[in-house]
C-alpha atoms as a PDB file:
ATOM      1  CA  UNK A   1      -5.644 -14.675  -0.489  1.00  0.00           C
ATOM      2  CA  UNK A   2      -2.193 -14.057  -1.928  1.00  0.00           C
ATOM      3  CA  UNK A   3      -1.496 -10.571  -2.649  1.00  0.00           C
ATOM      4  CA  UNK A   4       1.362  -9.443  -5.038  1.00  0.00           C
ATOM      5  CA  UNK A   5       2.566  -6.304  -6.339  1.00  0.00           C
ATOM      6  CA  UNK A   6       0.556  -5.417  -9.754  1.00  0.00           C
ATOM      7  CA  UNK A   7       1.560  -2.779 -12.576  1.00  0.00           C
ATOM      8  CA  UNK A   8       2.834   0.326 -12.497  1.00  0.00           C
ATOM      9  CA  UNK A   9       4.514   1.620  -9.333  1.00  0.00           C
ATOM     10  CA  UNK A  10       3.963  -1.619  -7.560  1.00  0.00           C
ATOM     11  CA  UNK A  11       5.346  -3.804 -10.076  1.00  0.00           C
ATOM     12  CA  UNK A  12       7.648  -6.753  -9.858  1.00  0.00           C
ATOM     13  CA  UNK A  13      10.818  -6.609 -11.781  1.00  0.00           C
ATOM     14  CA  UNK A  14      11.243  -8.512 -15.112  1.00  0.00           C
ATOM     15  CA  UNK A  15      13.114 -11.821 -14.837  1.00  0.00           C
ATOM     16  CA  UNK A  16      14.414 -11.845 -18.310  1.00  0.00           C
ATOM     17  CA  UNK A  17      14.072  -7.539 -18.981  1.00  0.00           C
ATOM     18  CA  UNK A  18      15.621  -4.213 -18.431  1.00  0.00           C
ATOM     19  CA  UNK A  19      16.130  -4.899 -14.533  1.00  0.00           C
ATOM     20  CA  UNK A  20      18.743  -2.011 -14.380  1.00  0.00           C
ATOM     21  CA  UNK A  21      16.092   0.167 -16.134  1.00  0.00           C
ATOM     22  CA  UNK A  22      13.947  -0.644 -13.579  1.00  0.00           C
ATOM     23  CA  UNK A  23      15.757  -0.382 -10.540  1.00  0.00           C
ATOM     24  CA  UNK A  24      16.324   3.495 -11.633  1.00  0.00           C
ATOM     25  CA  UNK A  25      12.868   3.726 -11.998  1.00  0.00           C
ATOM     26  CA  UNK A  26      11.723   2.303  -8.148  1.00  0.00           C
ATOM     27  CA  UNK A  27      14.481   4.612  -6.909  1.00  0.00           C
ATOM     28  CA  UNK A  28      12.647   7.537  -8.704  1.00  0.00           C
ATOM     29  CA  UNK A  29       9.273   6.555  -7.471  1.00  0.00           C
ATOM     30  CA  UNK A  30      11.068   5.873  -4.151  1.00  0.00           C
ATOM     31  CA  UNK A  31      12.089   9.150  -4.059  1.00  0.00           C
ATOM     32  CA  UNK A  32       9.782  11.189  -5.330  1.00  0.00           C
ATOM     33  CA  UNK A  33       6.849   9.543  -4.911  1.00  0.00           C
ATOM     34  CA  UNK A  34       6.474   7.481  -1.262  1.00  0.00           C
ATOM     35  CA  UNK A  35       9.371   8.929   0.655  1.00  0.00           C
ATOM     36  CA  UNK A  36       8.009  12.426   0.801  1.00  0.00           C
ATOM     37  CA  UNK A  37       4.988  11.024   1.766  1.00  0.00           C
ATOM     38  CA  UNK A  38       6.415   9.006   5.018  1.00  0.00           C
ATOM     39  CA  UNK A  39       9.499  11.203   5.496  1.00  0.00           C
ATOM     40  CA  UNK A  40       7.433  12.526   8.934  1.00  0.00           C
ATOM     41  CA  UNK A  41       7.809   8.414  10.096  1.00  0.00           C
ATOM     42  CA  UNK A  42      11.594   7.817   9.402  1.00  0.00           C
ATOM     43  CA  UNK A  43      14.189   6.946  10.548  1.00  0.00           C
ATOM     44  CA  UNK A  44      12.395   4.764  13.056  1.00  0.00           C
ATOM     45  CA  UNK A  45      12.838   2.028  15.234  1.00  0.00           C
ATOM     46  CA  UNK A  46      11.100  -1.538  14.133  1.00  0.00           C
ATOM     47  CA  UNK A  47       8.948  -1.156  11.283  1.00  0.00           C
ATOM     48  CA  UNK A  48       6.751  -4.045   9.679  1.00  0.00           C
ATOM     49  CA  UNK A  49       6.043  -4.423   6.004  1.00  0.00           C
ATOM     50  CA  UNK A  50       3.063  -6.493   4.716  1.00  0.00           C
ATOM     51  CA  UNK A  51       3.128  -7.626   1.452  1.00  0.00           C
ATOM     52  CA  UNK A  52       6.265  -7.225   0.453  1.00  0.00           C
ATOM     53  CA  UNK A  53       5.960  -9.179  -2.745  1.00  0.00           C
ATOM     54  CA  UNK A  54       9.720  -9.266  -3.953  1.00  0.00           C
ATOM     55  CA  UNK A  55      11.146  -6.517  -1.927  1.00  0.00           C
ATOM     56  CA  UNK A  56      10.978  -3.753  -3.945  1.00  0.00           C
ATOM     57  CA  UNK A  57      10.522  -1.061  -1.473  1.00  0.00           C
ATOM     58  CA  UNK A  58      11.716  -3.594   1.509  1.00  0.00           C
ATOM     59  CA  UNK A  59      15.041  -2.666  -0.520  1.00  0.00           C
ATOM     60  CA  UNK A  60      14.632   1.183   0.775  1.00  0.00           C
ATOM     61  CA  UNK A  61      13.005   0.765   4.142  1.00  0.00           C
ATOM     62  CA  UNK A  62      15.976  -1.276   5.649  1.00  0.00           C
ATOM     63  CA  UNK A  63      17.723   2.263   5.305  1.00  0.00           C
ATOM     64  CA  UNK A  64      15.529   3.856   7.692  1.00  0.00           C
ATOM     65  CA  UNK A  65      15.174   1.623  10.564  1.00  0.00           C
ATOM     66  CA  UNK A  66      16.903  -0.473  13.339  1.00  0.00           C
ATOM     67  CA  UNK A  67      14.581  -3.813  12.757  1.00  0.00           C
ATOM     68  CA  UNK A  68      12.704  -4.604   9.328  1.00  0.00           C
ATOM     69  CA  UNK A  69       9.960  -7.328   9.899  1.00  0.00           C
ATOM     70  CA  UNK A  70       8.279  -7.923   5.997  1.00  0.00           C
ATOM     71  CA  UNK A  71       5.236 -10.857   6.406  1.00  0.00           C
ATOM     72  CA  UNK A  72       3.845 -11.826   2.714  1.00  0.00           C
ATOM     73  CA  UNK A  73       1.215 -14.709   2.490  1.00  0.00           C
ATOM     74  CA  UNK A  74       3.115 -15.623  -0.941  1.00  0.00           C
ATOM     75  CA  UNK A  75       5.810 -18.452  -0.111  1.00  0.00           C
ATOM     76  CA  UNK A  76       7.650 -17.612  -3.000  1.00  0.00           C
ATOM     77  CA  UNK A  77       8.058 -14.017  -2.013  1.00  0.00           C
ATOM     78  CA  UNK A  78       8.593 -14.755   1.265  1.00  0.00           C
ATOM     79  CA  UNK A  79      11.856 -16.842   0.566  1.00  0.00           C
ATOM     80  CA  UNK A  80      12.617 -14.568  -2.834  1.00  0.00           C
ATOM     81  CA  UNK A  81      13.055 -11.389  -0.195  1.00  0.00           C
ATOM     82  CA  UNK A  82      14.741 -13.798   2.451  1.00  0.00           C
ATOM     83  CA  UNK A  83      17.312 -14.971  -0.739  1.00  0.00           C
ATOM     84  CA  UNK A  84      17.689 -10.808  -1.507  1.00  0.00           C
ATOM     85  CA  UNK A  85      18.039  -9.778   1.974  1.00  0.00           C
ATOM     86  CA  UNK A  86      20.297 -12.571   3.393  1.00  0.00           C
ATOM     87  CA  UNK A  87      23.125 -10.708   4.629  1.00  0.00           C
ATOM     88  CA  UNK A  88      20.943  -7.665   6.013  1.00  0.00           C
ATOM     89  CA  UNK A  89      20.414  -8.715   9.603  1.00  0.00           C
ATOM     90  CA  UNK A  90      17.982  -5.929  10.464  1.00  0.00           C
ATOM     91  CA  UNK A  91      15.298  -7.857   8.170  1.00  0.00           C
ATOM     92  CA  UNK A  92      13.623 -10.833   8.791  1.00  0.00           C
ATOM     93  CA  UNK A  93      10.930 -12.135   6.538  1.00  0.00           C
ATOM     94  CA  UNK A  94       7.870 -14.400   7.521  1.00  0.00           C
ATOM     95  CA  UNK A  95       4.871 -16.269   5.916  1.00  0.00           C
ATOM     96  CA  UNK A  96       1.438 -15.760   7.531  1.00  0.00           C
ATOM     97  CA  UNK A  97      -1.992 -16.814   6.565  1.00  0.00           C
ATOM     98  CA  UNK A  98      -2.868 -13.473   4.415  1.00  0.00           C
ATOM     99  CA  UNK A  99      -4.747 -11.955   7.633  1.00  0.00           C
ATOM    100  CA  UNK A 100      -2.964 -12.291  11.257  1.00  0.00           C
ATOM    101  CA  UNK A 101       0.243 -11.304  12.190  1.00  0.00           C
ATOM    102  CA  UNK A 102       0.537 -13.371  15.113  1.00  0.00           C
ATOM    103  CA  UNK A 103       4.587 -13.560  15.037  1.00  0.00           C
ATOM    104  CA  UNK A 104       4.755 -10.200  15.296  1.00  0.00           C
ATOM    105  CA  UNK A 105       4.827  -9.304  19.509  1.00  0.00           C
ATOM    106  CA  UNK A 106       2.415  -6.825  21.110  1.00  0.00           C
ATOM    107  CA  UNK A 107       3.150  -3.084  20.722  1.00  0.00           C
ATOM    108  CA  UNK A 108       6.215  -3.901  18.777  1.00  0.00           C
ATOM    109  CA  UNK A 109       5.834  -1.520  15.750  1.00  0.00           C
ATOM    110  CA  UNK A 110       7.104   1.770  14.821  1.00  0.00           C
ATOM    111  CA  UNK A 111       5.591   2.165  11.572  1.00  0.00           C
ATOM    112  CA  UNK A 112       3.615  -0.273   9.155  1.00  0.00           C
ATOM    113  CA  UNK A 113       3.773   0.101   5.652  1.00  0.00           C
ATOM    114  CA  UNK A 114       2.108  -1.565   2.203  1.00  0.00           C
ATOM    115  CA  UNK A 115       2.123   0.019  -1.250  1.00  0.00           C
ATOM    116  CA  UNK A 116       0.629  -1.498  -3.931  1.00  0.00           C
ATOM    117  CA  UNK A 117      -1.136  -4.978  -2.386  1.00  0.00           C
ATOM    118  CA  UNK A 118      -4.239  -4.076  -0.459  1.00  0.00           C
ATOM    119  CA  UNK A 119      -5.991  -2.715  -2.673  1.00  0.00           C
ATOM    120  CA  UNK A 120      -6.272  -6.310  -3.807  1.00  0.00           C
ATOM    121  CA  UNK A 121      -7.659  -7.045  -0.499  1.00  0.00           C
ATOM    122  CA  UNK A 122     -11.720  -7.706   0.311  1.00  0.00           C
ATOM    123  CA  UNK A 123     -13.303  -5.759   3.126  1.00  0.00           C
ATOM    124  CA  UNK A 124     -12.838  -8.722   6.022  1.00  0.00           C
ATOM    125  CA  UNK A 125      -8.684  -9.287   5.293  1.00  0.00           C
ATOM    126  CA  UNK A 126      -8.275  -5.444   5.848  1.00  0.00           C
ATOM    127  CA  UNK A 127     -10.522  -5.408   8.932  1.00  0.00           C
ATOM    128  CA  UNK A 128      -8.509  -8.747  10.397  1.00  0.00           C
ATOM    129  CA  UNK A 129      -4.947  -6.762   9.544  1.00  0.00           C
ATOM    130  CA  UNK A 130      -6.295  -3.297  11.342  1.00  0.00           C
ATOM    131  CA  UNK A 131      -7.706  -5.456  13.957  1.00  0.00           C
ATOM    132  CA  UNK A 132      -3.647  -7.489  14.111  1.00  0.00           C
ATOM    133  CA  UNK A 133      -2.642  -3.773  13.279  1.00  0.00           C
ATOM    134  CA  UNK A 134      -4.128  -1.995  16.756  1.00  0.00           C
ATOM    135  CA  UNK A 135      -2.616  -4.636  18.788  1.00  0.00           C
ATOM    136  CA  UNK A 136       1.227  -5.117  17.426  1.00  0.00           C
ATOM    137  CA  UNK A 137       1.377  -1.111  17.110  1.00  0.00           C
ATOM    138  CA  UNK A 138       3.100   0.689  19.613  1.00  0.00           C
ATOM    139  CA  UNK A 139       0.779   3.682  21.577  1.00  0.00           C
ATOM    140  CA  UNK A 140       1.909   6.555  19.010  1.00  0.00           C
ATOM    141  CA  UNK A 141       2.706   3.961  16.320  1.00  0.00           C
ATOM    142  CA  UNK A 142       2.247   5.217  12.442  1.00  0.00           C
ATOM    143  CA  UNK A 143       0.936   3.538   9.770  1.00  0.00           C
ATOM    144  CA  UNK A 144       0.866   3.952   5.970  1.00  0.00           C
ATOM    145  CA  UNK A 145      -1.351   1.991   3.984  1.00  0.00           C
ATOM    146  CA  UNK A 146      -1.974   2.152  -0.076  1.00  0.00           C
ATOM    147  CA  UNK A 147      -5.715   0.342  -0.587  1.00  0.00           C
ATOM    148  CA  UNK A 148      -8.853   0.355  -2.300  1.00  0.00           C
ATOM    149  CA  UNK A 149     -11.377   3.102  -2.814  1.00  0.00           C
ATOM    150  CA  UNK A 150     -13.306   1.463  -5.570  1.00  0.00           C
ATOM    151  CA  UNK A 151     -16.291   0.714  -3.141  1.00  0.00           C
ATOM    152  CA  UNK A 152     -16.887   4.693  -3.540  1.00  0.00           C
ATOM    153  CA  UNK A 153     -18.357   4.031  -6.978  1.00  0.00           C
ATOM    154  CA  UNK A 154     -20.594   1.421  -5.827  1.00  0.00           C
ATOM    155  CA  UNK A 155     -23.204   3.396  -6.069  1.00  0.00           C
ATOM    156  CA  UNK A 156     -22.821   4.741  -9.414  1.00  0.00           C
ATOM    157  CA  UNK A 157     -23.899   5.101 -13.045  1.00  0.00           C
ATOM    158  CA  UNK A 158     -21.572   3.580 -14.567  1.00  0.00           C
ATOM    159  CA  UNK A 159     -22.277   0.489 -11.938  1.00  0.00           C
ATOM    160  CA  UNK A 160     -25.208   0.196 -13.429  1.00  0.00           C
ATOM    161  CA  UNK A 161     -24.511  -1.028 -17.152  1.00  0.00           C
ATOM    162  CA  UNK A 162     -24.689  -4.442 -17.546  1.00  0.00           C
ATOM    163  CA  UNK A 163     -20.595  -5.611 -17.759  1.00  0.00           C
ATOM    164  CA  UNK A 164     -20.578  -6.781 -20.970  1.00  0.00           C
ATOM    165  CA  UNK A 165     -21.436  -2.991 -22.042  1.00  0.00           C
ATOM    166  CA  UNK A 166     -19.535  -1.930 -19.486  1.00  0.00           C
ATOM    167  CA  UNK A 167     -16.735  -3.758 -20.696  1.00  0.00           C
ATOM    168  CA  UNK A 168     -16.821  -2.564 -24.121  1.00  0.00           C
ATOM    169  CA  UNK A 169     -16.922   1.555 -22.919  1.00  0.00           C
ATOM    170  CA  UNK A 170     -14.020   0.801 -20.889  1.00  0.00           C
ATOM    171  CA  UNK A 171     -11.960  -0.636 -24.055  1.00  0.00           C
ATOM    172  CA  UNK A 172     -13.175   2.644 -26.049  1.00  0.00           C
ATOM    173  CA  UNK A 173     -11.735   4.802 -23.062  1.00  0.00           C
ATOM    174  CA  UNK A 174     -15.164   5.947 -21.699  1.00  0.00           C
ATOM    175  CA  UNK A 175     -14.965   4.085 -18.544  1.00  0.00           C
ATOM    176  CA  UNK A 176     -12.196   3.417 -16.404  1.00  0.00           C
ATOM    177  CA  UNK A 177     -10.918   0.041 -15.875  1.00  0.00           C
ATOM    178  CA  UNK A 178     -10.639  -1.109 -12.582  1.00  0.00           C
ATOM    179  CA  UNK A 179      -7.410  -2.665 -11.930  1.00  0.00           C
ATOM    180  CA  UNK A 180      -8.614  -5.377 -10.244  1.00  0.00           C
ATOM    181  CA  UNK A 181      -9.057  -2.888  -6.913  1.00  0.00           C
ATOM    182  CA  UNK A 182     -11.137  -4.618  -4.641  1.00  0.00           C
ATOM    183  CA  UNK A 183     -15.012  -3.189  -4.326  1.00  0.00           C
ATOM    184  CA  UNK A 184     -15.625  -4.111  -1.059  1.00  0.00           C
ATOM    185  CA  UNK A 185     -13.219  -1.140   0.334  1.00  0.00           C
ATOM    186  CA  UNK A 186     -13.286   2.471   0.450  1.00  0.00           C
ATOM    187  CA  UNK A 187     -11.883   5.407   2.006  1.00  0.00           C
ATOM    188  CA  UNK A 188     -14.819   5.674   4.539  1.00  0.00           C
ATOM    189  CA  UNK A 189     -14.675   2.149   5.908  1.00  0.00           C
ATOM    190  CA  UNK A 190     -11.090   1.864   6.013  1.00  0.00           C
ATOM    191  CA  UNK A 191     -11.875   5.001   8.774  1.00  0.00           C
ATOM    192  CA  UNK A 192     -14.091   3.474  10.489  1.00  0.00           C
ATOM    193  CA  UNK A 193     -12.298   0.021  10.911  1.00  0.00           C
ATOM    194  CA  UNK A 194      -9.623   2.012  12.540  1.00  0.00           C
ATOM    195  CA  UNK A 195     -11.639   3.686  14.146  1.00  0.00           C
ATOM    196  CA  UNK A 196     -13.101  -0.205  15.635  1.00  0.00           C
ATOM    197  CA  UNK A 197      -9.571  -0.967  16.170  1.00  0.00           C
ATOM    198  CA  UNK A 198      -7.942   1.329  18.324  1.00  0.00           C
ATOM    199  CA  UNK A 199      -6.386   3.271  15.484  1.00  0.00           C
ATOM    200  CA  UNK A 200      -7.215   6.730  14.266  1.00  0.00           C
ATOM    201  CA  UNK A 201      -6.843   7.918  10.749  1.00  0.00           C
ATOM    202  CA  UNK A 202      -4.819  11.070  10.720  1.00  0.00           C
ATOM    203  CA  UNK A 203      -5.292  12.163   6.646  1.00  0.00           C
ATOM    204  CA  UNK A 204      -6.272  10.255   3.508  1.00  0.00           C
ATOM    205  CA  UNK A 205      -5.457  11.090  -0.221  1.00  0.00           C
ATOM    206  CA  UNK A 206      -8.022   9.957  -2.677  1.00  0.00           C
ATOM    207  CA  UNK A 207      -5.494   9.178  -5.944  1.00  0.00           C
ATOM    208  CA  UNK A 208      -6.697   8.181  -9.454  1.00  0.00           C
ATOM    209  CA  UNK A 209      -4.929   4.883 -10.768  1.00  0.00           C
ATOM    210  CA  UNK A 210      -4.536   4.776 -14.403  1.00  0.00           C
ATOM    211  CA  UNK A 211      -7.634   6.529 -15.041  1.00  0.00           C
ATOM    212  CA  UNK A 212      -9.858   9.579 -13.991  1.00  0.00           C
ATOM    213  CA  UNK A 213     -11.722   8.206 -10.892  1.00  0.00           C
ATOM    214  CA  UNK A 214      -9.701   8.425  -7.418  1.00  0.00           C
ATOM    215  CA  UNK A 215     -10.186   4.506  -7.225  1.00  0.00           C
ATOM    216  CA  UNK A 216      -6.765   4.074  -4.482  1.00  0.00           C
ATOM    217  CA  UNK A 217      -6.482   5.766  -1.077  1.00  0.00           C
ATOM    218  CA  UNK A 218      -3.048   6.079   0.837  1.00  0.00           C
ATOM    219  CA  UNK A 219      -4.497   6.340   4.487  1.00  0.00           C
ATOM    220  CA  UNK A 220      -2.281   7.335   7.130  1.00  0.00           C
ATOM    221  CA  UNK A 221      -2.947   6.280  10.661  1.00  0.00           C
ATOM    222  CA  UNK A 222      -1.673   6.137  14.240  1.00  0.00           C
ATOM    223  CA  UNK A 223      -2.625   3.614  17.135  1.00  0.00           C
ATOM    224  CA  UNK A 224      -3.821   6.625  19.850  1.00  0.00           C
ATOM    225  CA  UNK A 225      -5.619   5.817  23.138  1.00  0.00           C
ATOM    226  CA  UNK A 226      -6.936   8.905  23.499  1.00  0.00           C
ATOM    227  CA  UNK A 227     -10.625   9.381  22.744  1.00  0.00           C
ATOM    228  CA  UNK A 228     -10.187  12.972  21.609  1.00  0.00           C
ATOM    229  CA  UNK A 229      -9.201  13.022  17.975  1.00  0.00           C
ATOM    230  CA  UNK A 230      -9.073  15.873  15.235  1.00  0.00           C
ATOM    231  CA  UNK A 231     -11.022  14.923  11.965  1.00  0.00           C
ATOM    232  CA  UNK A 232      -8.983  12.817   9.426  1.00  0.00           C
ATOM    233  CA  UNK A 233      -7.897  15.422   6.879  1.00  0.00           C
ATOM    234  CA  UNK A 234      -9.174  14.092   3.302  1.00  0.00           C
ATOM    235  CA  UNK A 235      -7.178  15.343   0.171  1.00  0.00           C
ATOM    236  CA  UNK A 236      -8.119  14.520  -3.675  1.00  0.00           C
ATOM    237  CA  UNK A 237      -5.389  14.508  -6.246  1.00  0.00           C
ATOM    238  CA  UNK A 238      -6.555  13.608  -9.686  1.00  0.00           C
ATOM    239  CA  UNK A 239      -3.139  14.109 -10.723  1.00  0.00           C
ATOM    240  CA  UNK A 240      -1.330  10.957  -9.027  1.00  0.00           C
ATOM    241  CA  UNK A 241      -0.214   9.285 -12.829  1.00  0.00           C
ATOM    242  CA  UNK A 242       0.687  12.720 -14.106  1.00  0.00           C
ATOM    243  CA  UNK A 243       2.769  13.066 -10.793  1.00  0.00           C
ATOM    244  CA  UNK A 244       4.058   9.412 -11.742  1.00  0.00           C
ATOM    245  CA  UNK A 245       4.798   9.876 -15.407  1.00  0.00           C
ATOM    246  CA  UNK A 246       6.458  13.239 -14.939  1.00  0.00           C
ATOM    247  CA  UNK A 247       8.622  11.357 -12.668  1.00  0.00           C
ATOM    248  CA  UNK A 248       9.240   8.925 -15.025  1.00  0.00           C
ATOM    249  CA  UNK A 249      10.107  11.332 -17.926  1.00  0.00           C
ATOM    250  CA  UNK A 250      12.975  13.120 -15.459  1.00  0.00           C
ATOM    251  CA  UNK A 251      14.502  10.119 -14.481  1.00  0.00           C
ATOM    252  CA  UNK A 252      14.403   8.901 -17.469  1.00  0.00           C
ATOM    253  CA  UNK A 253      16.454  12.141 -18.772  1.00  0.00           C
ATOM    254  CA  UNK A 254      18.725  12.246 -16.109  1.00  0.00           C
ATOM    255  CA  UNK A 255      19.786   8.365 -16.583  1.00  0.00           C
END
């Protein structure tokens, strides 16, 4: 499965719009929205990247390391960041299957990172890249990963309308839409795949995604071979898209 960056926060820039626009508005969310979420990771030494789509925040890593390795199933993205990053030797871009990482050496990694592509991603593809994850990881590696916490809901209510009803409360506003977040994935599991893998997942923050249910996680993880391991530390925002528009709004202002 190819995986690209979606809407949003994740999107991919216009060929044909605003693209200064929206290069001010990645270095907002950039900065006020993922770094202070990593800033305990960087600078670091090698980190890897999956997913990059077209290198929007492969453009802002580079900064904070000595090696960039970005691995995108997507052929066109693949050569689109290789075209964009040509004269950056620190990064070097490879195509893989959309599950193993198998140019990427054993405990090799600093610090993994994806925003805005697994939550695309069905249950087996995350447990293959946590599986590829617990073996390229260095022992005290970090990881942050933005993916699906749809499978939550599986289990409720609103699950239970037949879709073409559901369909029509979500264009009246009374459901959410999805956002084409993968069911198969939650919170939970993604805890206890690391936990399977030889990774341990240090917090998670539930965030909603264009809508009032807390649909994404951003898990953040370490490879640890130590048995003894404090309880991940779960947070819930409900306010992630306020946090995002009000970031918006100020940059917007300031530009």
């Amino acid at each position: 499965m190819q995986v690209r960056s979606g809407p949003s926060l994740g999107a991919v820039p216009p060929r044909n719009g605003p693209v200064p626009s929206f290069r001010v508005f990645s270095a907002a969310q950039w900065s006020s929205t993922i770094l202070p979420r990593i800033r305990d990771c960087l600078p670091t030494g090698t980190i890897l990247e999956i997913a990059p789509g077209f290198g929007r925040w492969t453009h802002y890593l580079k900064d904070h390391c000595q090696e960039l390795w970005v691995v995108d199933a997507s052929n066109e993205c693949v050569e689109a960041c290789r075209r964009r990053f040509a004269a950056e030797s620190r990064v070097r871009c490879y195509l893989n299957d959309g599950r193993s990482l198998s140019m990427i050496p054993d405990a090799s990694v600093d610090f993994v990172f994806s925003f805005d592509s697994f939550v695309h991603l069905r249950r087996e593809l995350v447990e293959a890249y946590l599986s590829e994850l617990g073996r390229t990881l260095k022992v005290g590696g970090k990881g942050f990963i933005h993916h699906s916490n749809l499978g939550a809901y599986a289990e409720s209510l609103s699950e239970r309308v037949p879709q073409p009803i559901r369909k029509l409360l979500r264009k009246i506003k009374i459901l959410d839409w999805e956002h084409h977040r993968n069911p198969t994935m939650s919170a939970d599991l993604f805890r206890s795949l690391c936990a399977q893998t030889g990774l341990h997942c240090v917090s998670q923050e539930l965030i909603n995604w264009r809508g009032r249910r807390l649909i994404d996680c951003l898990s953040f993880f370490v490879r640890s071979d130590s048995t003894l391991q404090n309880p991940t530390k779960i947070i819930r925002n409900p306010d992630f898209m306020r946090e995002a528009a009000r970031i918006r709004r100020q940059w917007r202002v300031q530009g």
